[in-house]
C-alpha atoms as a PDB file:
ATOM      1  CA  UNK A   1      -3.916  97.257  41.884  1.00  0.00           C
ATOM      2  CA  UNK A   2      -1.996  93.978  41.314  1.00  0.00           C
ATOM      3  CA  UNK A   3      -1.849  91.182  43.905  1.00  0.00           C
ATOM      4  CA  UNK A   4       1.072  89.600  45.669  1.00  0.00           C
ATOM      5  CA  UNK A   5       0.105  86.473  47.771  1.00  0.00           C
ATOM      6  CA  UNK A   6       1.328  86.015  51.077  1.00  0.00           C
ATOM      7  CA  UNK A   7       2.506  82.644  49.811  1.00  0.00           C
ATOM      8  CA  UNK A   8       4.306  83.388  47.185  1.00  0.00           C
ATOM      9  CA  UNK A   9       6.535  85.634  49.276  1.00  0.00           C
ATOM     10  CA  UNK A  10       6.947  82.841  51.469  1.00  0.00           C
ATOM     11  CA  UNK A  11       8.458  80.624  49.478  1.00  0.00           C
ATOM     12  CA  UNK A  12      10.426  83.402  47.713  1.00  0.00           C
ATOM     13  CA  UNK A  13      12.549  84.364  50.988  1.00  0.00           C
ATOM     14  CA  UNK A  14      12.869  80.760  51.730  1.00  0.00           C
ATOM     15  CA  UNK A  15      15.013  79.882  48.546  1.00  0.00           C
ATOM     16  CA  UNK A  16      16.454  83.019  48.489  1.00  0.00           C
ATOM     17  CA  UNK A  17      17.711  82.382  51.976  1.00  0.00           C
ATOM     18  CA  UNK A  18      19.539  79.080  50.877  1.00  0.00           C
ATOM     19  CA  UNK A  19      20.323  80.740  47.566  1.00  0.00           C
ATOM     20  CA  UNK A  20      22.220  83.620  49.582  1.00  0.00           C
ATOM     21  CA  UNK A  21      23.848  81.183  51.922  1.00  0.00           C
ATOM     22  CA  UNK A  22      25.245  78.889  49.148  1.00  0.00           C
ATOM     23  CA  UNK A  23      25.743  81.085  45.663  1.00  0.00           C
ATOM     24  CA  UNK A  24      28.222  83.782  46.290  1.00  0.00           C
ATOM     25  CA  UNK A  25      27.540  86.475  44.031  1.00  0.00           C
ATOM     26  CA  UNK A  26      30.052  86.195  40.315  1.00  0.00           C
ATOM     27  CA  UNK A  27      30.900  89.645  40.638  1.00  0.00           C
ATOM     28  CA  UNK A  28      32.189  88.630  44.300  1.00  0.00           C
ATOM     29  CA  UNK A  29      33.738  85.281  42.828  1.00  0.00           C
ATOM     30  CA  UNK A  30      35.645  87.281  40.185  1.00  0.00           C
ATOM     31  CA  UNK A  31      36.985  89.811  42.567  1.00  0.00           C
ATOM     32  CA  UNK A  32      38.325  86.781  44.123  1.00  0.00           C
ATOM     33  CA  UNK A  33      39.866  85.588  41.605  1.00  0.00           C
ATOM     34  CA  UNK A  34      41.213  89.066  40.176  1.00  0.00           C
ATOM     35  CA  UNK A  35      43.111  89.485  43.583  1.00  0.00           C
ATOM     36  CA  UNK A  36      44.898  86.153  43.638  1.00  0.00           C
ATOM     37  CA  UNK A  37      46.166  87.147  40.419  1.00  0.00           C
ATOM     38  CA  UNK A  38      47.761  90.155  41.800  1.00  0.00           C
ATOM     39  CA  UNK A  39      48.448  89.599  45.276  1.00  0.00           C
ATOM     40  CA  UNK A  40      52.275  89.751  46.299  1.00  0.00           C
ATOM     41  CA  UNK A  41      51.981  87.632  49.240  1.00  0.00           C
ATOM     42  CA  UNK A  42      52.595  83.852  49.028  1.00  0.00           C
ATOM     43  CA  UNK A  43      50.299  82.936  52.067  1.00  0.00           C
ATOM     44  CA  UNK A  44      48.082  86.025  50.869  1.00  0.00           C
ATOM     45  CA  UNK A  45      47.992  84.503  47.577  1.00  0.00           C
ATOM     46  CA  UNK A  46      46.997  80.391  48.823  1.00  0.00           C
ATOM     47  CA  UNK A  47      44.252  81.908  51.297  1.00  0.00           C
ATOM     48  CA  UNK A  48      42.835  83.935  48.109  1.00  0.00           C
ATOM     49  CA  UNK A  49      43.014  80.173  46.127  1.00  0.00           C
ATOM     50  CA  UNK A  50      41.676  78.779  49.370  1.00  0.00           C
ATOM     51  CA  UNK A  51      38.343  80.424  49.434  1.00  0.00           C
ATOM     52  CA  UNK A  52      37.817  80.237  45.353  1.00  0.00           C
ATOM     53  CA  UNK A  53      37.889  76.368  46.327  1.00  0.00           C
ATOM     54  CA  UNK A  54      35.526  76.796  49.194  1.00  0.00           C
ATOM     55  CA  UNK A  55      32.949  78.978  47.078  1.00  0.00           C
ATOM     56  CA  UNK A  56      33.408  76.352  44.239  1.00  0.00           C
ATOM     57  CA  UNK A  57      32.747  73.674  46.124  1.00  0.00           C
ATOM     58  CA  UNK A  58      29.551  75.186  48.416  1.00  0.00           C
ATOM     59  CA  UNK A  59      28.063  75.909  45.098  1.00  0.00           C
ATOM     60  CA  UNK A  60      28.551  72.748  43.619  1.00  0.00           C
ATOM     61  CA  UNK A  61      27.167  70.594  46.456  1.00  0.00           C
ATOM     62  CA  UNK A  62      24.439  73.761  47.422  1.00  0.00           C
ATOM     63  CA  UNK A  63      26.364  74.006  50.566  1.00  0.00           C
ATOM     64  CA  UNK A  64      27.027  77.323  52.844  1.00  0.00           C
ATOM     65  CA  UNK A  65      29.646  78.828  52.066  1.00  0.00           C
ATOM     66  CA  UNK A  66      30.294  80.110  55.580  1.00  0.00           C
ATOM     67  CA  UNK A  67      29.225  78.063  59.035  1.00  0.00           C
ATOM     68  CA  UNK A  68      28.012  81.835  59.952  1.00  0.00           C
ATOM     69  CA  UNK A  69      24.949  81.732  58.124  1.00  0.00           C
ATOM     70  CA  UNK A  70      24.590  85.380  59.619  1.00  0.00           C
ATOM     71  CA  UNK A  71      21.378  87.085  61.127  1.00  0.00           C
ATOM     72  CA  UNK A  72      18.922  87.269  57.948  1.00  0.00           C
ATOM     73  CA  UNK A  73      18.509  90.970  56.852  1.00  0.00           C
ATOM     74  CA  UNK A  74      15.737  91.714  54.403  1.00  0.00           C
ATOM     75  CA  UNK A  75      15.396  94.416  51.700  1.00  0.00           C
ATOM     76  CA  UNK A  76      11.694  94.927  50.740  1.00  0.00           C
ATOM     77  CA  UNK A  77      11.280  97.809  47.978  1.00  0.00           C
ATOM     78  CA  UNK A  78       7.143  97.369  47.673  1.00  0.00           C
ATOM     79  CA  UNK A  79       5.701  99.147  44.770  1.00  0.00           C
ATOM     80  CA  UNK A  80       2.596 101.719  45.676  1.00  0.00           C
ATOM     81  CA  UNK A  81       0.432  99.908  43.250  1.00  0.00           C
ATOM     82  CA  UNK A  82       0.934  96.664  44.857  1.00  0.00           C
ATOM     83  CA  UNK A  83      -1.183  94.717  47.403  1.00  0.00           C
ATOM     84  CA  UNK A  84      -0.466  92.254  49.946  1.00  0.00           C
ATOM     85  CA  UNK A  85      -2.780  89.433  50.064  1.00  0.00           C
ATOM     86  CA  UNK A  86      -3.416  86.836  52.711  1.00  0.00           C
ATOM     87  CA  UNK A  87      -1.488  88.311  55.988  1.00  0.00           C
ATOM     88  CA  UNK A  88       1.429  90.676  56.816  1.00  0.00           C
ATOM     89  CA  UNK A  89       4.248  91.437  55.229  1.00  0.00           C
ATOM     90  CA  UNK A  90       6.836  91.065  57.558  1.00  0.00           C
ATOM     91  CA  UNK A  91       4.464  87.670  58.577  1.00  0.00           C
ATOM     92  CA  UNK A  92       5.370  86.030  55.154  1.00  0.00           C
ATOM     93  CA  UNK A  93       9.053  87.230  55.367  1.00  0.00           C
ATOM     94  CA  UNK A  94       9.426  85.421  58.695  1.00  0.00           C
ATOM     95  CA  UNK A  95       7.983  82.493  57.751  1.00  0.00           C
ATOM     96  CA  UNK A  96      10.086  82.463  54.727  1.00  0.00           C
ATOM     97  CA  UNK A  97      13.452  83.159  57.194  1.00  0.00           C
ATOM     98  CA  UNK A  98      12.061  80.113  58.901  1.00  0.00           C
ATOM     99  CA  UNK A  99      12.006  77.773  56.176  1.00  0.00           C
ATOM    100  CA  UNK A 100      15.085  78.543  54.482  1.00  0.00           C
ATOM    101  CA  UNK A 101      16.915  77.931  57.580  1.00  0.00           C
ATOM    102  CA  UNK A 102      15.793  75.281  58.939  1.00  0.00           C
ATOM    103  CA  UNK A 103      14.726  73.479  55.229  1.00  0.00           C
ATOM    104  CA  UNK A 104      17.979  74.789  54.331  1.00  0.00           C
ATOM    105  CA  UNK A 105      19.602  73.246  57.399  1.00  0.00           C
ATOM    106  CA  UNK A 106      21.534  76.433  57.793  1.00  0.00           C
ATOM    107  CA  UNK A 107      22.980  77.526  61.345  1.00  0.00           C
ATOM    108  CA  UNK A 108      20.314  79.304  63.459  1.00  0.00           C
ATOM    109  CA  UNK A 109      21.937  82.056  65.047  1.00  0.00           C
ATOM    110  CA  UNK A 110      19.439  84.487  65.937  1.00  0.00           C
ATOM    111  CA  UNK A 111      18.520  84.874  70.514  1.00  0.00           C
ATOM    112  CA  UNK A 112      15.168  86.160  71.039  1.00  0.00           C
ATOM    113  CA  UNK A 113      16.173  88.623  73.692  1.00  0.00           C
ATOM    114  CA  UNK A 114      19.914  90.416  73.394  1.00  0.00           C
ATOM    115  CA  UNK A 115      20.696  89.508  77.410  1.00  0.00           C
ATOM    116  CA  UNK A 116      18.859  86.725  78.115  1.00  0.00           C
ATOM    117  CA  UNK A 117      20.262  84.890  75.293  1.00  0.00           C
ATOM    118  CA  UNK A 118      17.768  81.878  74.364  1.00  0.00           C
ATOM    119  CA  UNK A 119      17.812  80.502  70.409  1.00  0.00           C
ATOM    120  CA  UNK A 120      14.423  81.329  68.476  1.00  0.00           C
ATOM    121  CA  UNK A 121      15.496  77.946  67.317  1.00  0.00           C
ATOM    122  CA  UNK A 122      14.610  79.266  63.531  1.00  0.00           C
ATOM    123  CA  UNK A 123      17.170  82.321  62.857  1.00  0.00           C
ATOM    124  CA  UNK A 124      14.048  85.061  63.264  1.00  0.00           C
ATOM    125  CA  UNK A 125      13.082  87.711  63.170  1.00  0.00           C
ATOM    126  CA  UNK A 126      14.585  89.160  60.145  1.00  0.00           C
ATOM    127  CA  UNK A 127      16.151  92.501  59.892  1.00  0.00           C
ATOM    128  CA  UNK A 128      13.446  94.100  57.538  1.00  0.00           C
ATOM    129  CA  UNK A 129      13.938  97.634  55.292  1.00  0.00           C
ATOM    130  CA  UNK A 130      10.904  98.190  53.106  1.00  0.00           C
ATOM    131  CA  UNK A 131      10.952 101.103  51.056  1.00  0.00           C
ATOM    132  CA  UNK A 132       7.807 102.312  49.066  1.00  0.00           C
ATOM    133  CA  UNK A 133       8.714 102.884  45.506  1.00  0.00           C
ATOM    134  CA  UNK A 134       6.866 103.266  42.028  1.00  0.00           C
ATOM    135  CA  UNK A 135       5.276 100.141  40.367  1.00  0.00           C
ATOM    136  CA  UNK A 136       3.428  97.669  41.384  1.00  0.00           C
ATOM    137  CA  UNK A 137       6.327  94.616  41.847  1.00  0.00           C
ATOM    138  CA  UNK A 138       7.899  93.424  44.991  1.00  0.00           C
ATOM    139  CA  UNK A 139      11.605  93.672  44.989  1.00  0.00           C
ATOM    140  CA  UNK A 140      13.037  91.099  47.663  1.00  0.00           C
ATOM    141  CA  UNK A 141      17.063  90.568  48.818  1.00  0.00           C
ATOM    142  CA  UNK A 142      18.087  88.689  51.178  1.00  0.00           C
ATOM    143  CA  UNK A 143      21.510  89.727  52.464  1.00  0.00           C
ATOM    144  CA  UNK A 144      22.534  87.274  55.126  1.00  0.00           C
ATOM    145  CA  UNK A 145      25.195  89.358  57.634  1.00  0.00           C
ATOM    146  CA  UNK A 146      27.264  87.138  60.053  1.00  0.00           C
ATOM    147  CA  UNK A 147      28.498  89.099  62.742  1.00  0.00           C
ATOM    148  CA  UNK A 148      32.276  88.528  62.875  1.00  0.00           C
ATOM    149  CA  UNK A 149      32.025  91.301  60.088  1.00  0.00           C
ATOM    150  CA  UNK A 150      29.079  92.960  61.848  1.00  0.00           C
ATOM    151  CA  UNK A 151      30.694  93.551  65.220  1.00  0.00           C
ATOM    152  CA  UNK A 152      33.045  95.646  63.328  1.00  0.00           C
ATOM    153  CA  UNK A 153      30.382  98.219  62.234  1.00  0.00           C
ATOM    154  CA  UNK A 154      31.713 101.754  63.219  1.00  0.00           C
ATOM    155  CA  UNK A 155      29.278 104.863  63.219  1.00  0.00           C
ATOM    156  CA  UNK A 156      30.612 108.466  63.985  1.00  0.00           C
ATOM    157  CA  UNK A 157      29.019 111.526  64.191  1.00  0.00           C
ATOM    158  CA  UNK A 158      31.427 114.133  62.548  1.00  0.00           C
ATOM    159  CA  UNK A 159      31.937 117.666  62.525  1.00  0.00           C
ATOM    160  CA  UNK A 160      30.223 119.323  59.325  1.00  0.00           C
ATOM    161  CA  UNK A 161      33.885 121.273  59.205  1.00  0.00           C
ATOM    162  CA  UNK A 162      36.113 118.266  59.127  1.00  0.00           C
ATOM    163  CA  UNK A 163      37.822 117.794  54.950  1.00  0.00           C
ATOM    164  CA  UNK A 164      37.249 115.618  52.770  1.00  0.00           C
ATOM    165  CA  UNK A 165      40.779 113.676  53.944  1.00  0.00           C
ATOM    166  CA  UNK A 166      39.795 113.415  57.001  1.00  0.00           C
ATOM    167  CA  UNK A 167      36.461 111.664  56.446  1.00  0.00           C
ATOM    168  CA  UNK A 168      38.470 109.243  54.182  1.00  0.00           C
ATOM    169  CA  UNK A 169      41.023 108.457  56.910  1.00  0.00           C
ATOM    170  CA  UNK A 170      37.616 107.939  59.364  1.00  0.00           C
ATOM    171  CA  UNK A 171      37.280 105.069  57.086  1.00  0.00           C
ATOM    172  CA  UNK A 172      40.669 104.012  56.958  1.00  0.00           C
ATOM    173  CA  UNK A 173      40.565 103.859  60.699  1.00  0.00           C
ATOM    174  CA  UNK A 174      37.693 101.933  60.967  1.00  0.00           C
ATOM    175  CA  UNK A 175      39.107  99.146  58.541  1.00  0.00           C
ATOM    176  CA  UNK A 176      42.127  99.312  60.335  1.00  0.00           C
ATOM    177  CA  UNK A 177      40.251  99.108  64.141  1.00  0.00           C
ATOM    178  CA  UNK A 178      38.839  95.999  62.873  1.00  0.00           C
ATOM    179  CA  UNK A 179      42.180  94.158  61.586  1.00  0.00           C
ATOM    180  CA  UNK A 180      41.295  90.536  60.753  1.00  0.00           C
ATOM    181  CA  UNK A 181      38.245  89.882  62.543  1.00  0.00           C
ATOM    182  CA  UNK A 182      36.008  90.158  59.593  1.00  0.00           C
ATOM    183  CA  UNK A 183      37.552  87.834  57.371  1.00  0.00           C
ATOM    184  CA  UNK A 184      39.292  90.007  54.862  1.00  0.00           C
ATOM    185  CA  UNK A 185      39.506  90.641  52.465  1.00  0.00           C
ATOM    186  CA  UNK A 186      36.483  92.564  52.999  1.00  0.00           C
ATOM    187  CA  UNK A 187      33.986  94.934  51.494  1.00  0.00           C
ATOM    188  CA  UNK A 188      33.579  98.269  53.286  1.00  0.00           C
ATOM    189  CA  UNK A 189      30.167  99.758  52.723  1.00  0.00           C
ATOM    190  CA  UNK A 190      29.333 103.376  53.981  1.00  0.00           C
ATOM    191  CA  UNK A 191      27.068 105.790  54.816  1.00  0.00           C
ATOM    192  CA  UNK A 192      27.360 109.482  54.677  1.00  0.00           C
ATOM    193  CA  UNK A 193      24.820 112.126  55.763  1.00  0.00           C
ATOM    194  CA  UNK A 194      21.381 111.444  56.991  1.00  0.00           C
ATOM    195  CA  UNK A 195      20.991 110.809  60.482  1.00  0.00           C
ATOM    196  CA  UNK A 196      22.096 108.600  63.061  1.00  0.00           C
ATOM    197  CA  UNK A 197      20.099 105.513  61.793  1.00  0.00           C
ATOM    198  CA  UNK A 198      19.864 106.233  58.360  1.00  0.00           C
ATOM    199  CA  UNK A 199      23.868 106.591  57.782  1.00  0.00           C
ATOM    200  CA  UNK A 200      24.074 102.892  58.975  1.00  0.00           C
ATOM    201  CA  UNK A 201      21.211 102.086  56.647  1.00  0.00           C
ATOM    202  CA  UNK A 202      22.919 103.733  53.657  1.00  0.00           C
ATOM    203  CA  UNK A 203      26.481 101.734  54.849  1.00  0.00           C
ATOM    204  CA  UNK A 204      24.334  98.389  54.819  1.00  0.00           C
ATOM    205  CA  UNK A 205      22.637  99.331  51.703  1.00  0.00           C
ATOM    206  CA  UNK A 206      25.884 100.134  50.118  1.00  0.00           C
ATOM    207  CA  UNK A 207      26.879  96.766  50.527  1.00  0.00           C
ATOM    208  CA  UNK A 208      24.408  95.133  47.953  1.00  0.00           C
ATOM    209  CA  UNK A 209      26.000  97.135  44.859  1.00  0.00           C
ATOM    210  CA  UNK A 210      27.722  95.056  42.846  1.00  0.00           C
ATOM    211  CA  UNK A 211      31.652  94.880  42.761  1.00  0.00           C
ATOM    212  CA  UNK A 212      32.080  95.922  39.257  1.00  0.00           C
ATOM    213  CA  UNK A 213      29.765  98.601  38.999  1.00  0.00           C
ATOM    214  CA  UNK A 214      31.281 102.383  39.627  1.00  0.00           C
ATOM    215  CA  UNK A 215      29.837 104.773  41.884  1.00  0.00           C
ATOM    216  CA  UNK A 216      27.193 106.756  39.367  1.00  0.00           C
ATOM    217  CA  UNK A 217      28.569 110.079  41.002  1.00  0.00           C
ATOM    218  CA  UNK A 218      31.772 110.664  39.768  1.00  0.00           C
ATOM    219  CA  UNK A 219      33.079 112.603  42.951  1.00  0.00           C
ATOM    220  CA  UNK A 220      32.440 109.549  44.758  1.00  0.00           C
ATOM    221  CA  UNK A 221      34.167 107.289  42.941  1.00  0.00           C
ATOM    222  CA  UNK A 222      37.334 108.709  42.891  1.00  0.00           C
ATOM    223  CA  UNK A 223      36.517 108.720  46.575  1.00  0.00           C
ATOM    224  CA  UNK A 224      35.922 105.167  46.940  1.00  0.00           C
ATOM    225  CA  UNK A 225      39.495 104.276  45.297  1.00  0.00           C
ATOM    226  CA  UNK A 226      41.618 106.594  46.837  1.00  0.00           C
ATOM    227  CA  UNK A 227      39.887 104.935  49.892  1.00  0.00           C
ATOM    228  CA  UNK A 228      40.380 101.673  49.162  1.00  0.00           C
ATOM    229  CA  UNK A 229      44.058 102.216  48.089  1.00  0.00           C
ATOM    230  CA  UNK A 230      44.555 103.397  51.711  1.00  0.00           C
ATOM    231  CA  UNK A 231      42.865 100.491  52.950  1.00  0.00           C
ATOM    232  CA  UNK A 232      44.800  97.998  50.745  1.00  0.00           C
ATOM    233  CA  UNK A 233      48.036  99.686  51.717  1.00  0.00           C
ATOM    234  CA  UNK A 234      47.828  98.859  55.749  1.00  0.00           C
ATOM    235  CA  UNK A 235      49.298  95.278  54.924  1.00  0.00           C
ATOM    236  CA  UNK A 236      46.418  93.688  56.650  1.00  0.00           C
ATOM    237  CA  UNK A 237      46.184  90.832  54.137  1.00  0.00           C
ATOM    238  CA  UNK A 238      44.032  88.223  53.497  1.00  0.00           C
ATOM    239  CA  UNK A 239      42.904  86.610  56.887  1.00  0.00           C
ATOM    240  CA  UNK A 240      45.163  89.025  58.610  1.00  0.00           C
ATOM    241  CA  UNK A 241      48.200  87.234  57.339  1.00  0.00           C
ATOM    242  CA  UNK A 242      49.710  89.999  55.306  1.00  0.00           C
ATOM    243  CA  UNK A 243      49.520  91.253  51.876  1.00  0.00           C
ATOM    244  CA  UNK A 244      48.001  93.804  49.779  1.00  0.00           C
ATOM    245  CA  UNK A 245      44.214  92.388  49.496  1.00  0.00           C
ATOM    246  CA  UNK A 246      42.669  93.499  52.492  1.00  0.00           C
ATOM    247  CA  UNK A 247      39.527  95.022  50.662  1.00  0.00           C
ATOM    248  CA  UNK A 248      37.910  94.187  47.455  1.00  0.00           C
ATOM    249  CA  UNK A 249      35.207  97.211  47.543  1.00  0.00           C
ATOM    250  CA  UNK A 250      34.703 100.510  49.176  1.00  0.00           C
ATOM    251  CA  UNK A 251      31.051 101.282  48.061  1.00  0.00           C
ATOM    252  CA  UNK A 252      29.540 105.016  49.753  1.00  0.00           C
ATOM    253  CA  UNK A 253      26.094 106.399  49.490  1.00  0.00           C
ATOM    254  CA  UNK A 254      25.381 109.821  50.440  1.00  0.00           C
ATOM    255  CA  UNK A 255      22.356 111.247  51.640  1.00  0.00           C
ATOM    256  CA  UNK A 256      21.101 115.060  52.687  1.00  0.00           C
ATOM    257  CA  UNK A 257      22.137 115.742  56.246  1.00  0.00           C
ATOM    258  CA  UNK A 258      21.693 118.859  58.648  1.00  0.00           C
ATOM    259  CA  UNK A 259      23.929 121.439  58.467  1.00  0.00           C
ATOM    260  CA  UNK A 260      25.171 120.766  61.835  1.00  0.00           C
ATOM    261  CA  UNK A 261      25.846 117.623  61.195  1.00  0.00           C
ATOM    262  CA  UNK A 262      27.649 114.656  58.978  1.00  0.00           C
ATOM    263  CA  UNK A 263      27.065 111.156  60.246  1.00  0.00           C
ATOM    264  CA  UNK A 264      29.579 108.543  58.613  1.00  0.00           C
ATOM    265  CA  UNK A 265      28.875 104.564  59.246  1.00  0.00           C
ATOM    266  CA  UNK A 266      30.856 102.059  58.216  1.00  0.00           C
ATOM    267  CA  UNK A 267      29.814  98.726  57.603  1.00  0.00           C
ATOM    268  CA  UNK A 268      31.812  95.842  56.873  1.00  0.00           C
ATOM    269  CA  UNK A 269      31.194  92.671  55.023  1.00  0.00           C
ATOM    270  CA  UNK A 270      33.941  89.637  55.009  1.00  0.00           C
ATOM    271  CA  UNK A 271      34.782  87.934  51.736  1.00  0.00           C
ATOM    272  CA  UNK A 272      31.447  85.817  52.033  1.00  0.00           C
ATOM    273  CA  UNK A 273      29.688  89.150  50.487  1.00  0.00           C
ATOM    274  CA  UNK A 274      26.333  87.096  50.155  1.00  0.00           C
ATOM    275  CA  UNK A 275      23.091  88.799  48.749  1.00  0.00           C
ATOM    276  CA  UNK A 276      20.067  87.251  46.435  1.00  0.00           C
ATOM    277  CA  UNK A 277      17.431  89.322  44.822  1.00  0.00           C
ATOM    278  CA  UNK A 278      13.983  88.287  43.433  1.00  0.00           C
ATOM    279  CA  UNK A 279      11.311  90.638  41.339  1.00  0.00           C
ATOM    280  CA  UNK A 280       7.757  89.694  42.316  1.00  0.00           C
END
């Protein structure tokens, strides 16, 4: 059984906080960049050089890229041959939320009660998944969600007899619902099948794959780009503005559902697609 101190996880999730908040991602950066290069819009086009100067210059001066520092969510996938030592898990990953905000001088966003609306002062608690898998390492990401993008989320419980097109134009909607309030252009992550809380998982989940990678199934990943040429063909634009780059990514993971059932959640993440992993 191999040990994993309390500590160390500590001070993991606190520079992976500030990591998240001030590195976008190069797969993100060069999706950027790939867009300006082929967007048709003028003012689509200088928004797209616009925020390849603001990621440039956030990572050059370890500055956030976004004032929305966003509501930390967590990703814990804790091998069975792994031990915690010194306290709780989800202990050391809010003390680690708590330093890398505050350390990090990032914007606390987080209320400690959803009416009465009073600042924990520290941007926890975190959002925590774990998942048990083999191994004995800790796998950490910290995906940082602000909630212009988040209030966006859409999660419908279809009919098991509705086509494939229709599903696909669920999506669409839901992209289209949303307009420019989540900063496009935007990655669209989403979850089909499961249940009611596990399709918005699998949409959230979706959203740490990498830009360049394919869907491994190729039936979804045809579906992803006739998706996401629907998507890019509503005009919404960068920033709203116009133009053919409204979304960078459609990313879907599918899960077993009931027969009676087939939950699709869509989750949305604005250009500021910000995620950083560390292997413990």
């Amino acid at each position: 059984m191999r040990e994993i101190s309390f500590d160390r996880i500590t001070q993991t999730v606190r520079d992976l906080c500030i990591q998240a908040n001030c590195q976008l991602p190069e797969d993100v950066r060069c999706a950027i960049r790939a867009a300006q290069e082929t967007e048709v819009s003028p003012v689509g086009q200088s928004i797209l050089g616009d925020l390849v100067e603001n990621y440039t210059f956030a990572g050059e001066r370890n500055l956030p890229i976004c004032q929305d520092t966003g509501m930390a969510v967590v990703f814990c996938d804790l091998g069975q041959e792994a031990h915690i030592t010194g306290g709780l898990l989800s202990d050391a990953v809010n003390q680690g939320v708590s330093r890398g905000y505050t350390e990090g001088y990032l914007r606390c966003s987080v209320v400690a009660d959803p009416l009465r609306r009073v600042n924990t002062g520290d941007n926890t608690p975190a959002v925590l998944h774990l998942r048990l898998v083999e191994g004995d390492k800790l796998t950490i990401t910290v995906a940082p969600k602000g909630f212009g993008s988040e209030n966006m989320a859409s999660l419908t419980m279809l009919k098991p007899s509705v086509t494939q097109e229709q599903v696909e134009d669920n999506i669409v909607e839901a992209v289209s619902r949303a307009g420019s309030n989540p900063c496009p252009p935007i990655v669209v992550g989403v979850g089909l099948g499961g249940d009611f809380e596990l399709s918005a998982i699998l949409a959230k989940r979706a959203l740490l794959r990498p830009l360049d990678e394919e869907n491994p199934d190729p039936y979804y990943a045809q579906m992803e780009r006739r998706i996401l040429d629907k998507i890019n063909r509503l005009g919404i634009g960068p920033q709203g503005l116009g133009g053919r780059t409204t979304a960078l990514k459609v990313s879907i993971l599918a899960h077993p559902t009931h027969i009676a059932g087939l939950p699709c959640a869509v989750n949305i993440n604005c250009h500021v697609t910000r995620h950083a992993t560390a292997v413990l």
